[in-house]
Protein backbone atom coordinates (compact mmCIF):
# COMPACT_ATOMS: atom_id res chain seq x y z
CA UNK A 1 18.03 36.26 -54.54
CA UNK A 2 16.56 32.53 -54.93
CA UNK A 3 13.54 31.95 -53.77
CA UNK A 4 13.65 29.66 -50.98
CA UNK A 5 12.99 26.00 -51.10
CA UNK A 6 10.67 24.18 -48.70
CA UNK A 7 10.42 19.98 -48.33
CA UNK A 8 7.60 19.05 -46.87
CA UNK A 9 8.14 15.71 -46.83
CA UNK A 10 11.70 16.10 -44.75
CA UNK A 11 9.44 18.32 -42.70
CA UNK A 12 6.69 15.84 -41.79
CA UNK A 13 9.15 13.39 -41.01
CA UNK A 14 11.65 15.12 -38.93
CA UNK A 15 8.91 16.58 -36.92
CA UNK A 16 7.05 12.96 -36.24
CA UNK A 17 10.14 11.22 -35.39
CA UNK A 18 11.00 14.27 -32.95
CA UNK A 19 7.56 14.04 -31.75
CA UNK A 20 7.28 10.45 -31.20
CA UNK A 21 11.05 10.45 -29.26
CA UNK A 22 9.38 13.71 -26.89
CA UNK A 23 6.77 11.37 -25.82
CA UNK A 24 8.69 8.08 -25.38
CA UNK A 25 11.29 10.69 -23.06
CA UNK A 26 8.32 11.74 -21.40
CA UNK A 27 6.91 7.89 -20.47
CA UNK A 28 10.24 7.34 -19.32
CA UNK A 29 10.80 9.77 -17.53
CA UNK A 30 7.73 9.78 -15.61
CA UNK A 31 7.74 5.64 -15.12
CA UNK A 32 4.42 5.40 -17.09
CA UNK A 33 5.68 3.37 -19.60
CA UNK A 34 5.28 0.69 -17.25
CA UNK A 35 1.23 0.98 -18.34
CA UNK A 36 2.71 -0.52 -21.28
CA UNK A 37 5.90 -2.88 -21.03
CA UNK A 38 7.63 -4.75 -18.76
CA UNK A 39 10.96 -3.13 -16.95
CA UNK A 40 13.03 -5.21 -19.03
CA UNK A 41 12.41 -3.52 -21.47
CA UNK A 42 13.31 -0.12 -20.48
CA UNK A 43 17.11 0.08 -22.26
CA UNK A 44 15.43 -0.44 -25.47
CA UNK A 45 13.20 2.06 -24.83
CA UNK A 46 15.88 4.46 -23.90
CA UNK A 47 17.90 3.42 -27.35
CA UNK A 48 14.64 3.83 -29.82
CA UNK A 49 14.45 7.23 -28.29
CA UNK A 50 17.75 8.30 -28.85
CA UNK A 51 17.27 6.71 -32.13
CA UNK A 52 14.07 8.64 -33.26
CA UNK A 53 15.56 12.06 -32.35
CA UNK A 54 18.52 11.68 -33.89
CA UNK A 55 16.30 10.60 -37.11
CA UNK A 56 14.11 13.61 -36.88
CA UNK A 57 16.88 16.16 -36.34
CA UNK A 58 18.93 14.80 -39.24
CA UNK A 59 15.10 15.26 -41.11
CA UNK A 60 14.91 18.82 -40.03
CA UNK A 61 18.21 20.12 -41.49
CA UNK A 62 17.11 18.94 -44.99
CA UNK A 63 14.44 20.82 -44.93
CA UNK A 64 16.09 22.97 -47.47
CA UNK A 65 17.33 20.56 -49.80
CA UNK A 66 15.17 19.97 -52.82
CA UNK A 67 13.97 16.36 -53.39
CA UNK A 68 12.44 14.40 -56.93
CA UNK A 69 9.73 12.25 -54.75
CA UNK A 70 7.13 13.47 -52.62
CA UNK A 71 5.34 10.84 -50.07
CA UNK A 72 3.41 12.63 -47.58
CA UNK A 73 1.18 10.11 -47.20
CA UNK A 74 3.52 7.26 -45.53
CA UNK A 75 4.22 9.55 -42.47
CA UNK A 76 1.13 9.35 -41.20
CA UNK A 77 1.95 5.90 -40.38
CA UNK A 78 3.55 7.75 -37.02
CA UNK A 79 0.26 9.56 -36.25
CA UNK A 80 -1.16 6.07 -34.80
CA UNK A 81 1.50 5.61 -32.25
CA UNK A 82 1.62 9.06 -31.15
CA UNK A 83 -1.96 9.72 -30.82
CA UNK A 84 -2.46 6.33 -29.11
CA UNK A 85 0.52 7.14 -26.15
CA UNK A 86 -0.77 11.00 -26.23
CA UNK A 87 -4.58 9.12 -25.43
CA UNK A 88 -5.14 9.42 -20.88
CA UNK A 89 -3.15 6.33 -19.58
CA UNK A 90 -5.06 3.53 -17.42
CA UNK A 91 -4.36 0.33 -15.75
CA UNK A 92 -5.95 -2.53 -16.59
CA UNK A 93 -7.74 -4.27 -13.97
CA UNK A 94 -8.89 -7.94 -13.66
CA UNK A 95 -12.35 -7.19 -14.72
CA UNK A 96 -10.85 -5.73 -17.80
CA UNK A 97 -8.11 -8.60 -18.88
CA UNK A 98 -9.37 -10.18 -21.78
CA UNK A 99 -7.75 -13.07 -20.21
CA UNK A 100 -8.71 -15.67 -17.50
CA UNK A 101 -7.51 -16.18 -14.01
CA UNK A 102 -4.66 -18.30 -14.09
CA UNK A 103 -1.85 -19.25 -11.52
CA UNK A 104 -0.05 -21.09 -14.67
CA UNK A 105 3.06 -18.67 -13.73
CA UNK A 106 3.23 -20.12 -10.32
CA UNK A 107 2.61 -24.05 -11.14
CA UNK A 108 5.94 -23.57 -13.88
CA UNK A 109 8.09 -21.94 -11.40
CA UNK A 110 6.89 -24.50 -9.07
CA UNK A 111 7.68 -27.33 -11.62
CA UNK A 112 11.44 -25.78 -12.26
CA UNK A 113 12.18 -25.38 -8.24
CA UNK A 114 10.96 -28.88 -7.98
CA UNK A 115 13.31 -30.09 -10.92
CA UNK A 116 16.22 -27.82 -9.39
CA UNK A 117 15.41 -29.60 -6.02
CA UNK A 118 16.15 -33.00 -7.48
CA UNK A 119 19.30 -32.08 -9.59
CA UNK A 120 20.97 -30.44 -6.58
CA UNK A 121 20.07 -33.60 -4.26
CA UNK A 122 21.49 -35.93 -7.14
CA UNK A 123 24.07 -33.40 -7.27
CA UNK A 124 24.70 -33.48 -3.18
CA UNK A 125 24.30 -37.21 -3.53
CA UNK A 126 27.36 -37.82 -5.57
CA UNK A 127 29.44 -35.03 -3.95
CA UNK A 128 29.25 -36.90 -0.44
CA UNK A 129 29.84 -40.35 -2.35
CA UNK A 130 33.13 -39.35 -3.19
CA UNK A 131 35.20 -39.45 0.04
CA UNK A 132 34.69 -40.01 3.99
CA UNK A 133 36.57 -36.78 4.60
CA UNK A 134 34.47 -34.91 1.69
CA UNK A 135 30.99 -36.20 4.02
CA UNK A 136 32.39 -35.11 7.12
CA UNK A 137 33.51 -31.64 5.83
CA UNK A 138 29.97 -31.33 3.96
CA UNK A 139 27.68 -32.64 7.00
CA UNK A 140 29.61 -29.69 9.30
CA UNK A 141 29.36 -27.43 6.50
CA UNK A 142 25.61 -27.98 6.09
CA UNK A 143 25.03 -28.08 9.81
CA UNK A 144 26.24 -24.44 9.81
CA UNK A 145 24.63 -23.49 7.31
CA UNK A 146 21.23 -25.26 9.15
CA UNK A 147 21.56 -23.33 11.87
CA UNK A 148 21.98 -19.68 10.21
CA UNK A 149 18.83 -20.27 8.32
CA UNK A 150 16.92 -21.27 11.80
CA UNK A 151 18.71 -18.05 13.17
CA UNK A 152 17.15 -16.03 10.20
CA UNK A 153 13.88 -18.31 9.34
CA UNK A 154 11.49 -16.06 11.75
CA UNK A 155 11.73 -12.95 9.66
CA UNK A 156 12.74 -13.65 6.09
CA UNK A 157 12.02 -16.77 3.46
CA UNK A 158 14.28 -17.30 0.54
CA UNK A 159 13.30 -18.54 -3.06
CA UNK A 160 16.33 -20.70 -4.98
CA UNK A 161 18.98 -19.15 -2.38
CA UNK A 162 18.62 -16.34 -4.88
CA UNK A 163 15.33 -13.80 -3.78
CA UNK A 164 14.95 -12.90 0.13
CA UNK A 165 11.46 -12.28 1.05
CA UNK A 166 10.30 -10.20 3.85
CA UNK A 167 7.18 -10.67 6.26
CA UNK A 168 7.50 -14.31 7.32
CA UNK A 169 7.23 -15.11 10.90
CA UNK A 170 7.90 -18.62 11.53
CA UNK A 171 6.81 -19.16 14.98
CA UNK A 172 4.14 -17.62 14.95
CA UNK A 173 2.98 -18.75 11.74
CA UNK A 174 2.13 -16.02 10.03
CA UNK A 175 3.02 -14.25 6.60
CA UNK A 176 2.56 -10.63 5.54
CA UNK A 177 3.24 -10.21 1.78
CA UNK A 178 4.34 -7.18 0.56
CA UNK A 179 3.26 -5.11 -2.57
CA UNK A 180 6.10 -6.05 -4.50
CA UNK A 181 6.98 -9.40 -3.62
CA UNK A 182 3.37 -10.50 -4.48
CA UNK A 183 4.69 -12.26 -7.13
CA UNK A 184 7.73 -13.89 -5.33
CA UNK A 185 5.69 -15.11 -2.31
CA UNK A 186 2.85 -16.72 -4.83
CA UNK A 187 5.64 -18.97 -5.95
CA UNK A 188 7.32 -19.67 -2.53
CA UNK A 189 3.90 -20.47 -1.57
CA UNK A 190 3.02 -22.64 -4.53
CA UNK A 191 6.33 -24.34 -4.61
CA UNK A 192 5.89 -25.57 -0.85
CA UNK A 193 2.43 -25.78 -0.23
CA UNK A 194 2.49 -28.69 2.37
CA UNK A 195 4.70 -26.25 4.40
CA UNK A 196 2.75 -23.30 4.50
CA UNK A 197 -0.76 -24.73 4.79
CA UNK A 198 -2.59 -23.87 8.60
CA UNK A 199 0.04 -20.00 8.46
CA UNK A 200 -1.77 -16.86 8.78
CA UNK A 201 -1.70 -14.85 5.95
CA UNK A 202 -2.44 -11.00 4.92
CA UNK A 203 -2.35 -9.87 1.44
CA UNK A 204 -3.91 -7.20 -0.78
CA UNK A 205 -5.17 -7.70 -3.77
CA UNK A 206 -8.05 -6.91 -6.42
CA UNK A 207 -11.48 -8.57 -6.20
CA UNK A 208 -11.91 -10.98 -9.01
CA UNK A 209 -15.02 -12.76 -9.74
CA UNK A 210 -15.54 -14.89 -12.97
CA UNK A 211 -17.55 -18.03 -13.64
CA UNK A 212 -15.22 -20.64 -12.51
CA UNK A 213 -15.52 -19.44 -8.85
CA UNK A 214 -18.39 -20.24 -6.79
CA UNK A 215 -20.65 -17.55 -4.66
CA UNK A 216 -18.81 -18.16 -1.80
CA UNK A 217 -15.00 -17.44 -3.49
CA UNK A 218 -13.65 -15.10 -5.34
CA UNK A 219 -9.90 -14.17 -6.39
CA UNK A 220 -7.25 -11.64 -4.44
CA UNK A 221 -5.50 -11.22 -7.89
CA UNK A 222 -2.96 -8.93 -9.33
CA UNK A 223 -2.02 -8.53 -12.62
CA UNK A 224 0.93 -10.35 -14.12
CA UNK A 225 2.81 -8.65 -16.74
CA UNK A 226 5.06 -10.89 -18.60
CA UNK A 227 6.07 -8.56 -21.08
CA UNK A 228 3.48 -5.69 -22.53
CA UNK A 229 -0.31 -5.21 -21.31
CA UNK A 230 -1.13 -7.70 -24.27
CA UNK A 231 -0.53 -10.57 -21.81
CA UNK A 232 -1.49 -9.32 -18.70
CA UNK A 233 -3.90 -11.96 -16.89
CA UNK A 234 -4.99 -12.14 -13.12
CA UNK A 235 -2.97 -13.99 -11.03
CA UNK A 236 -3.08 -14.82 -7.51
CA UNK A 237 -4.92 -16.69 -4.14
CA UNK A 238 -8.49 -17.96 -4.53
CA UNK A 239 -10.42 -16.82 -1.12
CA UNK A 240 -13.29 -18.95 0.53
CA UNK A 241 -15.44 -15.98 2.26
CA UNK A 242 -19.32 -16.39 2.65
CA UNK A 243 -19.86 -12.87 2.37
CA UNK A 244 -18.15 -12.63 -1.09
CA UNK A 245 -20.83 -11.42 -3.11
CA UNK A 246 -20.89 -8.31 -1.03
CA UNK A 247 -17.44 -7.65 -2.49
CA UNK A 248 -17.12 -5.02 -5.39
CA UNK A 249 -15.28 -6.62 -8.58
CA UNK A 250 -11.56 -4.73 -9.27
CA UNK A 251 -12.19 -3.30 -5.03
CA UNK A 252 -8.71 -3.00 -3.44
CA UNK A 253 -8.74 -4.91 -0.21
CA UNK A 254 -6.11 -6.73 2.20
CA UNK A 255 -7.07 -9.93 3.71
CA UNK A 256 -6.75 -11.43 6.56
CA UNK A 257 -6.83 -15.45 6.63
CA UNK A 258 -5.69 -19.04 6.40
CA UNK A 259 -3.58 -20.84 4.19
CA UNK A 260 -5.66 -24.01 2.99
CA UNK A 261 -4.70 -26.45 0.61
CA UNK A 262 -8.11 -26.77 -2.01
CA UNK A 263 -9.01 -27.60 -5.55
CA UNK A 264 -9.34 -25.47 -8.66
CA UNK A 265 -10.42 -27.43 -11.56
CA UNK A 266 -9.07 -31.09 -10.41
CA UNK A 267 -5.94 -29.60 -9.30
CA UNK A 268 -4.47 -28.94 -5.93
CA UNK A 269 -4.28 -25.05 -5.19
CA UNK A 270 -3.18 -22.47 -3.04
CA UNK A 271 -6.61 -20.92 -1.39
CA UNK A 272 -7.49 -18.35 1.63
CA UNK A 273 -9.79 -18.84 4.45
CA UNK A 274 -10.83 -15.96 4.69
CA UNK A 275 -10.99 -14.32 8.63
CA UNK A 276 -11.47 -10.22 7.61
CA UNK A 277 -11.09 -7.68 4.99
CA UNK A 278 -10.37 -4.19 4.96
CA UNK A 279 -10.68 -1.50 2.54
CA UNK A 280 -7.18 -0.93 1.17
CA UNK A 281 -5.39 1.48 -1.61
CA UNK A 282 -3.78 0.55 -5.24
CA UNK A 283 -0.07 -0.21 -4.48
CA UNK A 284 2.00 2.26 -6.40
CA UNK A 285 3.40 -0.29 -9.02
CA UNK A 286 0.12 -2.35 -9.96
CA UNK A 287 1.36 -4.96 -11.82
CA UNK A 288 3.67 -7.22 -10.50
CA UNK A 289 6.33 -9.14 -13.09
CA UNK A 290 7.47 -12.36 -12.91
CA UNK A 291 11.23 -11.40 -12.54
């Protein structure tokens, strides 16, 4: 009886692949691969998993086959991913971004609501230009329409008759942002500033500190993913508070304050006058995405 034959190399690889799909299963299954990517992203993740076992299995079953060349060396090209994702998983928090504070997300999704604003008046404009009948039908139509958003305007906002955000009280002026429509209610905010200035606001946030702000502000950020954690920067409200030195850097807190309309480097931005704080907990998802 033959003795036995034994590739190594078929070995090595079937058993990184099969490693490497185990722990991308495992991130997925558990939601922490949101440490790294986006949600977006998640098919593709699903499909590189399938992928990599289906690699390592077909590895495995030529174990037995005898091969002419022998690379062990190039598979521990796989060691470096699965060592890093094997490594304790953390967030990144402001005070760790190695980028600035920016609101750049908000000021572009303000510029394209602004730019959808005009084409859909130039739009309106040359619909009701068309007939007398077409104006009257349209001016009914829109009155209706008026009056279901005043019916509805006291406990929801919507952005581009596309995302309905909760926690808006018109009459009494006041919004309470949730955890995940940070994001959503940064651009509603942004996009009509005018409006919203003197409204009572509460929002949680990190403390953010860095050298643009003065002693007396300081940011209520979160971190904006845009696609992995190589692009994550903190994003959100500056805060006028004369106690904010007090305030630990990456502290969870919700705020309680004032919408004012200020400047942040020459431009006009979206700040908080700041009432009162309180202590508050990490949201469950702590980035927020710009989708």
């Amino acid at each position: 009886m033959g003795k036995k034959y034994f590739d190594m190399s078929s070995f090595l690889e079937g058993i990184s692949c099969l490693c490497l799909s185990f722990i991308m299963y495992w991130l997925l299954y558990t939601g922490k691969y949101s440490l790294y990517v986006t949600v977006k992203v998640k098919p593709f993740l699903y499909i590189m998993t399938i992928v990599l076992f289906i690699w390592g299995f077909f590895c495995m079953i030529q174990i037995g086959k005898a091969k002419y060349e022998k690379q062990h060396s190039r598979f521990l090209i796989f060691l470096i991913p699965i060592l890093l994702l094997l490594l304790p998983q953390k967030t990144i928090s402001a005070s760790d971004s190695a980028n600035s504070y920016s609101n750049q997300y908000f000021k572009q999704n303000t510029a394209i609501a602004s730019e959808k604003e005009t084409k859909n008046s130039v739009d309106n404009s040359q619909s009701q230009a068309s007939t007398t009948g077409q104006k009257q039908t349209t001016a009914s139509t829109s009155s209706a329409t008026t009056s279901q958003k005043q019916t509805t305007a006291s406990t929801s906002a919507t952005i581009d008759n596309t995302v309905q955000l909760s926690g808006y009280d018109e009459k009494n002026k006041i919004i309470t942002i949730a955890d995940d429509e940070f994001y959503f209610w940064m651009v509603e905010i942004y996009t009509n500033l005018d409006k919203y200035a003197g409204y009572n606001i509460n929002i949680t946030g990190q403390v953010y500190k860095d050298e643009t702000l003065t002693s007396s502000q300081f940011g209520s950020v979160r971190m904006l993913m845009s696609c992995c954690t190589a692009d994550l920067v903190p994003t959100g409200p500056i805060c006028n508070y004369d106690n904010a030195s007090q305030l630990k850097v990456d502290s969870w807190i919700t705020i309680h304050g004032v919408i004012q309309i200020g400047d942040f480097q020459g431009n006009k931005e979206f700040q908080i006058n700041v009432k009162t704080i309180e202590n508050a907990s990490a949201p469950k998802d702590v980035y927020v995405y710009p989708f």
